[in-house]
Every structure is written in C-alpha cells, then in structure tokens.
PDB file of N, CA and C in Angstrom:
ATOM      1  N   UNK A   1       6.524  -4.477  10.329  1.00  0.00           N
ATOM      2  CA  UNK A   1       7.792  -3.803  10.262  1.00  0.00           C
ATOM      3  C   UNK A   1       7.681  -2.689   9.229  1.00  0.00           C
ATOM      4  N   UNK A   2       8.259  -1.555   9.451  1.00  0.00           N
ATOM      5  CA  UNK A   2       8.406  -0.515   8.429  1.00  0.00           C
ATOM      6  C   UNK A   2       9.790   0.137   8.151  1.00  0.00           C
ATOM      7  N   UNK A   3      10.136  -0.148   6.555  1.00  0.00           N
ATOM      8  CA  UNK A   3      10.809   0.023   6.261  1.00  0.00           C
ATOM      9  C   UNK A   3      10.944   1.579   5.900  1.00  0.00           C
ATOM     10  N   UNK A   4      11.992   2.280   5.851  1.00  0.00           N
ATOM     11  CA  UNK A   4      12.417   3.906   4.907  1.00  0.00           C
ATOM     12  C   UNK A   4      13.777   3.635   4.423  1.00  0.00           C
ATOM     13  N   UNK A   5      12.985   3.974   2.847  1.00  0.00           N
ATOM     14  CA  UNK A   5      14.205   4.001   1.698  1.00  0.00           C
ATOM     15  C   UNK A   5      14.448   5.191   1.728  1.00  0.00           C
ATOM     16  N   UNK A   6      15.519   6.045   2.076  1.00  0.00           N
ATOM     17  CA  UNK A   6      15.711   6.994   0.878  1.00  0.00           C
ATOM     18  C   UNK A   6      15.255   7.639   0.221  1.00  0.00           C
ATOM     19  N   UNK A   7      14.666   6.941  -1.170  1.00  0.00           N
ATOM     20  CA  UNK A   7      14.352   7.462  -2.567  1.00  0.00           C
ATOM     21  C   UNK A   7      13.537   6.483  -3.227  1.00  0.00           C
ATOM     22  N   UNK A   8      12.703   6.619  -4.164  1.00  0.00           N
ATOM     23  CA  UNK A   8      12.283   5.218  -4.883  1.00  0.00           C
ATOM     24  C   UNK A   8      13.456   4.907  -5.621  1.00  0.00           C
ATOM     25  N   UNK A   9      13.621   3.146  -5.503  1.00  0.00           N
ATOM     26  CA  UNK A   9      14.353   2.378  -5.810  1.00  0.00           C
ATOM     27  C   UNK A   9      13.844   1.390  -6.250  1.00  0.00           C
ATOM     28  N   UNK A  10      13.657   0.858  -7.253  1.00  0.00           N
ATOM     29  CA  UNK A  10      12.813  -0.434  -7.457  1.00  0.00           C
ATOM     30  C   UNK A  10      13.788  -1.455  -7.365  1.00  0.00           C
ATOM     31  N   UNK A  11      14.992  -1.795  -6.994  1.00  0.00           N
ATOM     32  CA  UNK A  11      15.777  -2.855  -7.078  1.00  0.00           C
ATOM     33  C   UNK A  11      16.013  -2.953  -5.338  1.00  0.00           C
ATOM     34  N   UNK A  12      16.460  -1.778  -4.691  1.00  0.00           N
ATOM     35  CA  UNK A  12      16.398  -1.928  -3.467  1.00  0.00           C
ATOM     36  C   UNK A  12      14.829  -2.519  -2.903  1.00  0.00           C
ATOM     37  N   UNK A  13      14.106  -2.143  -3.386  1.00  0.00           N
ATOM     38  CA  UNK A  13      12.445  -2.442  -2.879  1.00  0.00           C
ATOM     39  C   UNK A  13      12.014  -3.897  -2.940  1.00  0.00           C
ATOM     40  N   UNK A  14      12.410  -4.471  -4.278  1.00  0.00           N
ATOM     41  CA  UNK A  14      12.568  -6.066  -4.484  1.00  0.00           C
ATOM     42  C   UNK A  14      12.692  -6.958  -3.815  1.00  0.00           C
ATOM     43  N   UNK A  15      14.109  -5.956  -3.230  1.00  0.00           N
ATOM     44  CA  UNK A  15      15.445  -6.892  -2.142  1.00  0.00           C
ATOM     45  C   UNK A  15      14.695  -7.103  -1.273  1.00  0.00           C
ATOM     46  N   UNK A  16      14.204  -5.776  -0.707  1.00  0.00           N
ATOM     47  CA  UNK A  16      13.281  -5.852   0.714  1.00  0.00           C
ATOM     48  C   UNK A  16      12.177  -7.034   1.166  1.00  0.00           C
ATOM     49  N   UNK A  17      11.599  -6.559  -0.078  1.00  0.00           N
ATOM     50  CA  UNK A  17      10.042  -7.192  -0.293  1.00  0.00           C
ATOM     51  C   UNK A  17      10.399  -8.780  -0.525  1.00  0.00           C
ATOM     52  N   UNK A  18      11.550  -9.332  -0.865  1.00  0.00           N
ATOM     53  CA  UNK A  18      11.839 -10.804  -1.233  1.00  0.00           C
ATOM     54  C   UNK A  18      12.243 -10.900   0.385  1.00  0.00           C
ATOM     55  N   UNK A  19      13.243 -10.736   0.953  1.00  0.00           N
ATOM     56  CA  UNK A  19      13.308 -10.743   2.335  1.00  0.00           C
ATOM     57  C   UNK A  19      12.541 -10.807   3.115  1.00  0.00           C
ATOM     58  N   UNK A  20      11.768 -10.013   3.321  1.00  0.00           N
ATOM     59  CA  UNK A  20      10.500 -10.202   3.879  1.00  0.00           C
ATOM     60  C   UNK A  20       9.876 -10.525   4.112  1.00  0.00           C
ATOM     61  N   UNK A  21       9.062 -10.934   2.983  1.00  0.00           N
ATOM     62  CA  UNK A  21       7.890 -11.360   2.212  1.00  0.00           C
ATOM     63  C   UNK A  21       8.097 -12.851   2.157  1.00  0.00           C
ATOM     64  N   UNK A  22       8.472 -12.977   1.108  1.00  0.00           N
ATOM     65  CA  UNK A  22       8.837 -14.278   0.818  1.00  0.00           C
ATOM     66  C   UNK A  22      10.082 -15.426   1.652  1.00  0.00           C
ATOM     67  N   UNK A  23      11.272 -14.810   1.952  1.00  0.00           N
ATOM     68  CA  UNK A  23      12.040 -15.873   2.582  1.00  0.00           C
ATOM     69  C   UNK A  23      11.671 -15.968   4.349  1.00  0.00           C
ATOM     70  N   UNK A  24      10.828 -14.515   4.752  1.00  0.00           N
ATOM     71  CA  UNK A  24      10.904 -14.832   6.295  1.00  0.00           C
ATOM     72  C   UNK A  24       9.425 -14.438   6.875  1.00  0.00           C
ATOM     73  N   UNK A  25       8.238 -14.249   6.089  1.00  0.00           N
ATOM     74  CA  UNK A  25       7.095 -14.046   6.068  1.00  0.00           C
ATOM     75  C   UNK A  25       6.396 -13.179   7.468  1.00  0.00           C
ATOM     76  N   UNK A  26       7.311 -11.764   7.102  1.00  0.00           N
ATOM     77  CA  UNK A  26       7.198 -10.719   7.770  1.00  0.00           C
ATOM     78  C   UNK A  26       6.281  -9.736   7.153  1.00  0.00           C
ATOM     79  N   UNK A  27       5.042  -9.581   7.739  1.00  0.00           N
ATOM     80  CA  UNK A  27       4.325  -8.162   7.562  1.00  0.00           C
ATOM     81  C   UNK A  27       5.321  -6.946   7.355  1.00  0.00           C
ATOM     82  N   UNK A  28       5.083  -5.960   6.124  1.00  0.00           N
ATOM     83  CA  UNK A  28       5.815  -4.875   6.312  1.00  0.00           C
ATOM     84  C   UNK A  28       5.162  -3.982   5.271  1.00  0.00           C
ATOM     85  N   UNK A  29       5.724  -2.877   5.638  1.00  0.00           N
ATOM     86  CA  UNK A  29       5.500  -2.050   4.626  1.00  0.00           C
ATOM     87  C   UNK A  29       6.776  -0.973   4.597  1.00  0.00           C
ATOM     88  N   UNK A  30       7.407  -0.853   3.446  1.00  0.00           N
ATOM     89  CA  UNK A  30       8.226   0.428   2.342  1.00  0.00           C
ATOM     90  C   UNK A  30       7.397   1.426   1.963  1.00  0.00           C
ATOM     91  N   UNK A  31       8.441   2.648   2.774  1.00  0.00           N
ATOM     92  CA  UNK A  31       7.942   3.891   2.368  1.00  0.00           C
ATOM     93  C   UNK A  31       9.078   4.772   2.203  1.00  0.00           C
ATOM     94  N   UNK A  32       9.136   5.475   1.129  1.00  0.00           N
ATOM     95  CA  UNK A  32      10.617   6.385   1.016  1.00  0.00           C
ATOM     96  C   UNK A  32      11.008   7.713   1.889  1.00  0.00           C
ATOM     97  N   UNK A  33      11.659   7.649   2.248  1.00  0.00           N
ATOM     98  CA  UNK A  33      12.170   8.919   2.659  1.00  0.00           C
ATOM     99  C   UNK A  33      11.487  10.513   2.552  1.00  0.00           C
ATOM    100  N   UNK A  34      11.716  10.521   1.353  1.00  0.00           N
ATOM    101  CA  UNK A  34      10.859  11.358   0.564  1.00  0.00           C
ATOM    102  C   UNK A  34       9.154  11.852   0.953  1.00  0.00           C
ATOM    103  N   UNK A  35       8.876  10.830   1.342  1.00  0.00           N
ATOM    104  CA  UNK A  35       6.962  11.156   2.067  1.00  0.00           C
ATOM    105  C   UNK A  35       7.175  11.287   3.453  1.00  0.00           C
ATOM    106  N   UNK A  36       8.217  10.654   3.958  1.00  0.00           N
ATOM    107  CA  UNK A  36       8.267  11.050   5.618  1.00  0.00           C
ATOM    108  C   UNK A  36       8.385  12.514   5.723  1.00  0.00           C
ATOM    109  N   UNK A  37       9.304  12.970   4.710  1.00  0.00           N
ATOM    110  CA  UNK A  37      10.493  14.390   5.134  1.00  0.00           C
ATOM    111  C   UNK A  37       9.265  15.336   4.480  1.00  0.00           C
ATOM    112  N   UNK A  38       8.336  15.074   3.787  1.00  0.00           N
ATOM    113  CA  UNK A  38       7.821  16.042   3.553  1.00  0.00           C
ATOM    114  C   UNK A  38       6.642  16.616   4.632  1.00  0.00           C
ATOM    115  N   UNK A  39       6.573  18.295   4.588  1.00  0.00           N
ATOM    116  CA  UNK A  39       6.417  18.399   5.383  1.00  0.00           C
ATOM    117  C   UNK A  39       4.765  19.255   4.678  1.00  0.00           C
ATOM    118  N   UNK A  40       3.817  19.354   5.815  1.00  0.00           N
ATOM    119  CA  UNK A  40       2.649  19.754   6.060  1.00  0.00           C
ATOM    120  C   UNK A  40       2.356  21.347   6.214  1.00  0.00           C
ATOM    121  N   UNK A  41       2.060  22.074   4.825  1.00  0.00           N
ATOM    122  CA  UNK A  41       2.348  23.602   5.328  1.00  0.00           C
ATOM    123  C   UNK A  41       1.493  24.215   6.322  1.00  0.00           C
ATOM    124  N   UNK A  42       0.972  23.435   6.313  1.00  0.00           N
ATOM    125  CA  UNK A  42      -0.268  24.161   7.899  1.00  0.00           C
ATOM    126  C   UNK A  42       0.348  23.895   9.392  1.00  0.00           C
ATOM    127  N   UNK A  43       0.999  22.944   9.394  1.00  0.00           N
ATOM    128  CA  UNK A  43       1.220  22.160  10.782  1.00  0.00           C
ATOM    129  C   UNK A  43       3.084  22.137  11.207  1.00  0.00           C
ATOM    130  N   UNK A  44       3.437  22.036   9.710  1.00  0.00           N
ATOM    131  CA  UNK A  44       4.975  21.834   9.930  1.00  0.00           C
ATOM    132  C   UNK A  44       5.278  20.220  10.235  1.00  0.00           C
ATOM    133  N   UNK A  45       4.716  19.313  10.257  1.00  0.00           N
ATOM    134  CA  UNK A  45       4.693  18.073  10.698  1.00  0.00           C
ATOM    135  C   UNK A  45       4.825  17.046   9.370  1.00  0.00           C
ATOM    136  N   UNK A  46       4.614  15.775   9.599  1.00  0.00           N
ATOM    137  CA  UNK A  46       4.286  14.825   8.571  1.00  0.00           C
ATOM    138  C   UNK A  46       2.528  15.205   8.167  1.00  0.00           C
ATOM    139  N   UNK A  47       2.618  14.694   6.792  1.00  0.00           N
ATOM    140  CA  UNK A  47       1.428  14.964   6.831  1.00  0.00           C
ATOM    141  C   UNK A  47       0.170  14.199   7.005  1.00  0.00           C
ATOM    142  N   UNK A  48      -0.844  14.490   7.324  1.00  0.00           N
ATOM    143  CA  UNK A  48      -1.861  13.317   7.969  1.00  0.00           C
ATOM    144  C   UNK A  48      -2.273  12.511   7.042  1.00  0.00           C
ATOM    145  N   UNK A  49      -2.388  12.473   5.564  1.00  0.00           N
ATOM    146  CA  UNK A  49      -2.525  11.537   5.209  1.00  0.00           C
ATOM    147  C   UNK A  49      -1.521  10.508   4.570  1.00  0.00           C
ATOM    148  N   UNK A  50      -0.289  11.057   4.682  1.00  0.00           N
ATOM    149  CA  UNK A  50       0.815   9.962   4.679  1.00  0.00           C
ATOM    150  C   UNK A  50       0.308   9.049   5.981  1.00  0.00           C
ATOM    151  N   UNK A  51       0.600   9.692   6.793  1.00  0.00           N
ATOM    152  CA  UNK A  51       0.852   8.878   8.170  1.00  0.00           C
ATOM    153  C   UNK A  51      -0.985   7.718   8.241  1.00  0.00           C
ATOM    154  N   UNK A  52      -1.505   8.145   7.996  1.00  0.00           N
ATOM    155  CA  UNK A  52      -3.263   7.314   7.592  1.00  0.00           C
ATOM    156  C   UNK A  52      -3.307   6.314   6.725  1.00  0.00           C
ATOM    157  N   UNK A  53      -2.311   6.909   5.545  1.00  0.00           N
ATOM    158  CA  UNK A  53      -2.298   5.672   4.179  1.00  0.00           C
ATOM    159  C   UNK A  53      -1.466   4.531   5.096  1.00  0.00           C
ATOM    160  N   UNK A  54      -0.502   4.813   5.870  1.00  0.00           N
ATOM    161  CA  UNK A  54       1.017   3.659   6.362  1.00  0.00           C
ATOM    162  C   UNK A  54      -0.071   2.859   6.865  1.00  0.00           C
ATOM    163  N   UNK A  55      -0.855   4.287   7.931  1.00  0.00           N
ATOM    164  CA  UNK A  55      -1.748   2.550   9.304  1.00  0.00           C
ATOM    165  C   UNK A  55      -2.498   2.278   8.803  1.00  0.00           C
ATOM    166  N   UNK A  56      -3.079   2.439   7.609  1.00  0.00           N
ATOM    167  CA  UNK A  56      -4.374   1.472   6.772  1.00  0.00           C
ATOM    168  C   UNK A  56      -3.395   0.860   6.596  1.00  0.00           C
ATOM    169  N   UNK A  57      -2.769   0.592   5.673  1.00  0.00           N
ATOM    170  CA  UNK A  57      -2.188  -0.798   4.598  1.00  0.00           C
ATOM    171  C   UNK A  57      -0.890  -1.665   5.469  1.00  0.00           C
ATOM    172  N   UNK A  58      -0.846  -0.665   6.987  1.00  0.00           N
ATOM    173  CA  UNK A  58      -0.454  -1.748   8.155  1.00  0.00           C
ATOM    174  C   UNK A  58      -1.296  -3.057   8.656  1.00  0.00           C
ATOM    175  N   UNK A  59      -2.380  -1.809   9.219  1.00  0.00           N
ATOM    176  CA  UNK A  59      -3.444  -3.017   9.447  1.00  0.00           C
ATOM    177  C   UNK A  59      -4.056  -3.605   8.669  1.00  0.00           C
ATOM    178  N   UNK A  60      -3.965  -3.270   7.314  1.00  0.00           N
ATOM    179  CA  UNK A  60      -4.409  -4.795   6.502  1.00  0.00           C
ATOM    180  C   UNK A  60      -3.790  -5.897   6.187  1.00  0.00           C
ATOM    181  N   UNK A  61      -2.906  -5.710   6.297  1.00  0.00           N
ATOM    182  CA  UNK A  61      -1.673  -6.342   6.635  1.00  0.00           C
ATOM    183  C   UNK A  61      -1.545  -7.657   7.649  1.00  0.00           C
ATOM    184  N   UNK A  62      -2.307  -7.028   8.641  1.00  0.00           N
ATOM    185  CA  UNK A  62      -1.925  -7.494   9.799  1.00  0.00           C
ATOM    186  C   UNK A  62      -3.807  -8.371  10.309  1.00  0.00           C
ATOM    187  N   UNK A  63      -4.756  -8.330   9.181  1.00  0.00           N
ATOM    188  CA  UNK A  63      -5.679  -8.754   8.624  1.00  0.00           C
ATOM    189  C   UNK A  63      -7.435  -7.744   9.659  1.00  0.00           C
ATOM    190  N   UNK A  64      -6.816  -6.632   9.469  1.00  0.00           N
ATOM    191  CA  UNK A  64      -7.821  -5.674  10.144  1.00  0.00           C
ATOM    192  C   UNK A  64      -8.774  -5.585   8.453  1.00  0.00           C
ATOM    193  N   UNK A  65      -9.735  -4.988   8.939  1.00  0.00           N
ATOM    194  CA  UNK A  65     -10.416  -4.721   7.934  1.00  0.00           C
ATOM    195  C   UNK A  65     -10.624  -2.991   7.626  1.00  0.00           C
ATOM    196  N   UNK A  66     -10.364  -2.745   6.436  1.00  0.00           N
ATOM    197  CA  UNK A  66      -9.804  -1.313   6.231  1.00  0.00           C
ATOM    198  C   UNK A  66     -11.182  -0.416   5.788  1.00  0.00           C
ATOM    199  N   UNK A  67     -12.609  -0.801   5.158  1.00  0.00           N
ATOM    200  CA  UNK A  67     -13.836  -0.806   5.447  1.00  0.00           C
ATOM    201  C   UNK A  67     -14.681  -1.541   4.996  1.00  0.00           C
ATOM    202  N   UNK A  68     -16.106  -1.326   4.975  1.00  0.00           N
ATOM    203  CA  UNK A  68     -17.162  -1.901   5.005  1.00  0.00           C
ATOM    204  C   UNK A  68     -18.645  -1.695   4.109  1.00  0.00           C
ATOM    205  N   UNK A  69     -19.108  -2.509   4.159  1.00  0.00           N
ATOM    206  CA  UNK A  69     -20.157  -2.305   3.112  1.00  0.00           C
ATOM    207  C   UNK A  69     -21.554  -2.585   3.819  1.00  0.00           C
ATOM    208  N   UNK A  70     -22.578  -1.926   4.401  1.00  0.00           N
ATOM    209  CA  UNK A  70     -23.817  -2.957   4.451  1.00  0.00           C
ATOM    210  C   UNK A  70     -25.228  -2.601   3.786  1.00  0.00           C
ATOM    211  N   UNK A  71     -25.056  -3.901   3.243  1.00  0.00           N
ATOM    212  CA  UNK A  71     -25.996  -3.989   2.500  1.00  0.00           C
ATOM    213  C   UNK A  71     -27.129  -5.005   2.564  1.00  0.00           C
ATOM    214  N   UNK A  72     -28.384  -5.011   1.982  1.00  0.00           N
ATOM    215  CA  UNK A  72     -29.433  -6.255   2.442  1.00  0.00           C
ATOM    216  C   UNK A  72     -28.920  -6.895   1.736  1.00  0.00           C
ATOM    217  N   UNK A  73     -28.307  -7.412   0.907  1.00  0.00           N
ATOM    218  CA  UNK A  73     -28.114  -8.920   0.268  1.00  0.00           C
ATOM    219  C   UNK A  73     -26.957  -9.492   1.256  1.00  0.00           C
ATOM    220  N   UNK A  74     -27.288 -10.547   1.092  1.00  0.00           N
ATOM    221  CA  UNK A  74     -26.326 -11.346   1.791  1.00  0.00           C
ATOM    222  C   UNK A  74     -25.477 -12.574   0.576  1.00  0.00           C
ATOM    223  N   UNK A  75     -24.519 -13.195   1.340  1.00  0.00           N
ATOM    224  CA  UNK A  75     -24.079 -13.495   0.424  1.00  0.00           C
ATOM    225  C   UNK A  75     -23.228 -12.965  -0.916  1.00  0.00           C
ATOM    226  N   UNK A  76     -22.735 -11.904  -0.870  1.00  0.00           N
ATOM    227  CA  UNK A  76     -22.238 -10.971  -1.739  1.00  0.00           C
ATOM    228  C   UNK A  76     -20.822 -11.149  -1.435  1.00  0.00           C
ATOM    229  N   UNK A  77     -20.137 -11.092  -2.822  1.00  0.00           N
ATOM    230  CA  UNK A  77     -18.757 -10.553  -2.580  1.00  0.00           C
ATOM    231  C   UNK A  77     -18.395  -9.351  -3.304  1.00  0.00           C
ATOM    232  N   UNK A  78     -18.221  -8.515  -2.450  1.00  0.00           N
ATOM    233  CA  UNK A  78     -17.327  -7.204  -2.852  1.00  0.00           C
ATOM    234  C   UNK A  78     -16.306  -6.847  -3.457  1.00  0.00           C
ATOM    235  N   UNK A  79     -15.636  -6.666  -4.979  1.00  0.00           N
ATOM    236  CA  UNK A  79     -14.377  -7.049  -5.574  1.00  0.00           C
ATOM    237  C   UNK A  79     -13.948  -5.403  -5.427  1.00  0.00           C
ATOM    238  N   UNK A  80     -12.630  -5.145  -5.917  1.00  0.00           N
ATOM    239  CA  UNK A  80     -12.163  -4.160  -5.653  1.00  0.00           C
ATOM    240  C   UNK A  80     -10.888  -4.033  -6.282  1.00  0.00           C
ATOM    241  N   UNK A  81     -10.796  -3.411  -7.804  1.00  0.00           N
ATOM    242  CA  UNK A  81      -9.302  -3.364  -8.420  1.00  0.00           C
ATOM    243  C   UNK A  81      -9.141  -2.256  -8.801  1.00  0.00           C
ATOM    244  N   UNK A  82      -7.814  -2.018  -8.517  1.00  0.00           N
ATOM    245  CA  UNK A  82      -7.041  -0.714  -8.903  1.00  0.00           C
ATOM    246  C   UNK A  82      -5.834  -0.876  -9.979  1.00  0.00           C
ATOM    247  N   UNK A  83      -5.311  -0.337 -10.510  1.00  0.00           N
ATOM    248  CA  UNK A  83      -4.545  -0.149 -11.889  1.00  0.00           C
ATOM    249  C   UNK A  83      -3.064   0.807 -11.372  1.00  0.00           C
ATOM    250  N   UNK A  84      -2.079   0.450 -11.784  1.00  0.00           N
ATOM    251  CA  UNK A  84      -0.782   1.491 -11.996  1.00  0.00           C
ATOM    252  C   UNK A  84      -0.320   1.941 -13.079  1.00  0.00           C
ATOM    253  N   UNK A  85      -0.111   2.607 -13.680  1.00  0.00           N
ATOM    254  CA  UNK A  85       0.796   2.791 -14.830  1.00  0.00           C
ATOM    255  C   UNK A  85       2.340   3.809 -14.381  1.00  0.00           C
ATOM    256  N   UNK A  86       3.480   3.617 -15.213  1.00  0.00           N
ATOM    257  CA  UNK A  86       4.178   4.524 -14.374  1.00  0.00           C
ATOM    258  C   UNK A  86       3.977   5.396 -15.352  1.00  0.00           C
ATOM    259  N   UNK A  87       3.856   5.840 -16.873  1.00  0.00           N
ATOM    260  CA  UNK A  87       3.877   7.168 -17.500  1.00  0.00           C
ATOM    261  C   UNK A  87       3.019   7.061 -18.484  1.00  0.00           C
ATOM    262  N   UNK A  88       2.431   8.258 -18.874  1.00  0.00           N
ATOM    263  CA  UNK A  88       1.406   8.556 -19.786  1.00  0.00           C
ATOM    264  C   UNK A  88       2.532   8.307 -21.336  1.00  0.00           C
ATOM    265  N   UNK A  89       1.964   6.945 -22.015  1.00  0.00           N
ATOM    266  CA  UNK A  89       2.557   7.042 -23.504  1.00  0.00           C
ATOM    267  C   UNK A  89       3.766   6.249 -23.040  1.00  0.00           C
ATOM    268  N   UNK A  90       4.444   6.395 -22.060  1.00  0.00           N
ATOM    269  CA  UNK A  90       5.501   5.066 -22.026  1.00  0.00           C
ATOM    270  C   UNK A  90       5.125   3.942 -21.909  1.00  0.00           C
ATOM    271  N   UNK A  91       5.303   2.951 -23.490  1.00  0.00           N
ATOM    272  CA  UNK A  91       4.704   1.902 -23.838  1.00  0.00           C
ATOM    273  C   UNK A  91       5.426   0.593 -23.160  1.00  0.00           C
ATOM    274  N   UNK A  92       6.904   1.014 -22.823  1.00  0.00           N
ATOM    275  CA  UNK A  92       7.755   0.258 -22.188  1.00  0.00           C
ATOM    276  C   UNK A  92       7.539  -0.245 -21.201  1.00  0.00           C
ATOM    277  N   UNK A  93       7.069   0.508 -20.469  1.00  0.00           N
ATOM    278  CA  UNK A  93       6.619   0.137 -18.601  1.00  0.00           C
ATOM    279  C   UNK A  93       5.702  -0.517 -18.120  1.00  0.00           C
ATOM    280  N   UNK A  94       5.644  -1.424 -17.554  1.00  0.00           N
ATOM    281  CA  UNK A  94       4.840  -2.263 -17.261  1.00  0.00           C
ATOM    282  C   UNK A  94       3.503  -1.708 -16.675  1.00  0.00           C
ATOM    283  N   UNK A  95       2.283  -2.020 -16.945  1.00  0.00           N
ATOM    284  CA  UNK A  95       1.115  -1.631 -16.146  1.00  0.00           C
ATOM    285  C   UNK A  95       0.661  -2.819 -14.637  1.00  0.00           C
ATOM    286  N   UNK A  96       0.350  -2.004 -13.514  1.00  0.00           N
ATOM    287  CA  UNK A  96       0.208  -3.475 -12.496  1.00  0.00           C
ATOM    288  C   UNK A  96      -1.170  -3.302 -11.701  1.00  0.00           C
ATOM    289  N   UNK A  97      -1.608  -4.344 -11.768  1.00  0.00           N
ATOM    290  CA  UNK A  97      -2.974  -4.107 -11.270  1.00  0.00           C
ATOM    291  C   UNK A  97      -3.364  -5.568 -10.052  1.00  0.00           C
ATOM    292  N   UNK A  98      -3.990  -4.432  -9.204  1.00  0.00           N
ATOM    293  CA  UNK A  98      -4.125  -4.969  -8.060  1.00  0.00           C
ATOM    294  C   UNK A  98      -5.544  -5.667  -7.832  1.00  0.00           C
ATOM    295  N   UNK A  99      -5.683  -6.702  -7.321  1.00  0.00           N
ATOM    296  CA  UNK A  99      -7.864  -7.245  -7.011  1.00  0.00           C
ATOM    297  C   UNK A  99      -7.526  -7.206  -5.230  1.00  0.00           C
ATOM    298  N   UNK A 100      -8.519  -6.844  -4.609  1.00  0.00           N
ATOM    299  CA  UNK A 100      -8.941  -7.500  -3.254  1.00  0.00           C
ATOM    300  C   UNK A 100     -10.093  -7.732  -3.245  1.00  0.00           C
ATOM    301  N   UNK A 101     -10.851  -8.928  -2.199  1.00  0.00           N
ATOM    302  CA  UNK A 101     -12.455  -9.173  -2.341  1.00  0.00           C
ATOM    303  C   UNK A 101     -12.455  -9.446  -0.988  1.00  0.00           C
ATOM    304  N   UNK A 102     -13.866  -9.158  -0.559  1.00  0.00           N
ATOM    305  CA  UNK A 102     -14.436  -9.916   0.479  1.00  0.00           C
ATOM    306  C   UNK A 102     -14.363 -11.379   0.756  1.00  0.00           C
ATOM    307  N   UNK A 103     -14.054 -12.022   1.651  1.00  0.00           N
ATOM    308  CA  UNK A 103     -13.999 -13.517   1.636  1.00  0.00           C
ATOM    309  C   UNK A 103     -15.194 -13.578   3.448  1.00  0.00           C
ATOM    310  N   UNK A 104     -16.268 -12.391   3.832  1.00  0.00           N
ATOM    311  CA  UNK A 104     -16.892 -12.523   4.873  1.00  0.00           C
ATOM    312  C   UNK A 104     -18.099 -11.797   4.522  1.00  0.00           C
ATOM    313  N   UNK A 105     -19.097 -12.462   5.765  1.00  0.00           N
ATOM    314  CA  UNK A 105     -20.670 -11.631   5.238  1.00  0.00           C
ATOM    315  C   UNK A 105     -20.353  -9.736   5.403  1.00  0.00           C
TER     316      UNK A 105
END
C-alpha cells in the first residue's frame, strides 16, 4: 500500500506506520506530497529516481531482493548500515540508524 502525506509530519507518519505496521501487518510505504509534485526539469514528469527509490523499498518490502553480491566465499553474511541525523549541531534530535544483512548464500 502507498501512502501520500502532504508534507513531512512525524506524528501523522507514526499514526500511519502503527496502523499498518503493527495493528494490521500491511506492507506499505509513506511518501509526502512534496516528492510526488516535484517535478523533473528535463521531462516535466515525476522524477525517475523518486519513482525507483518507492519500487525498491516496495519490493523489499514485499521480500524481493534489492541487490547482490558474488563472491567466492561462501558462507558470508553481508551487513549493511546506514545512519540519519536530522541537523548538523542539533544535539536535541535523535540520530536513527538502520542494519540489513543477508540471511542467503
């Protein structure tokens, strides 16, 4: 399911994501308003990598595999973390950090 907010909202987004997520264990993804409406100065359209980021982190979602590694070792797991911060020097704001790993050869 795909949701469009508006605007970023982190209290509306919560709501969503608890709904969802947690009380009815619906695949989804939130995206604001704001990245749809913007527009592509070459094309006039959405732009292609909005619309690329949605169907990756759809289909992972939906347990596609988003890419790949090959390598001769076997047996390997592949880790993979990324970091948020919302402002440079705002000590207030929480930092959030994400892991995904391989769980296949």
């Amino acid at each position: 399911m795909i949701v469009i907010i508006p605007s970023v909202n982190t209290d509306v987004y919560k709501v969503i994501k608890k709904n969802l997520v947690v009380e009815n264990a619906i695949p989804n993804q939130v995206i604001t308003g704001q990245k749809c409406l913007r527009k592509d100065p070459k094309t006039g359209g959405m732009k292609m990598a909005v619309v690329t980021k949605v169907a990756v982190q759809i289909a992972c979602k939906l347990n596609a595999v988003p890419w790949a590694v090959k390598i001769p070792i076997k047996k390997t797991m592949m880790v993979g973390f990324d970091t948020y911060h919302k402002k440079m020097g705002d000590r207030n704001s929480p930092s959030i950090g994400a892991l995904t790993c391989s769980l296949d050869d």
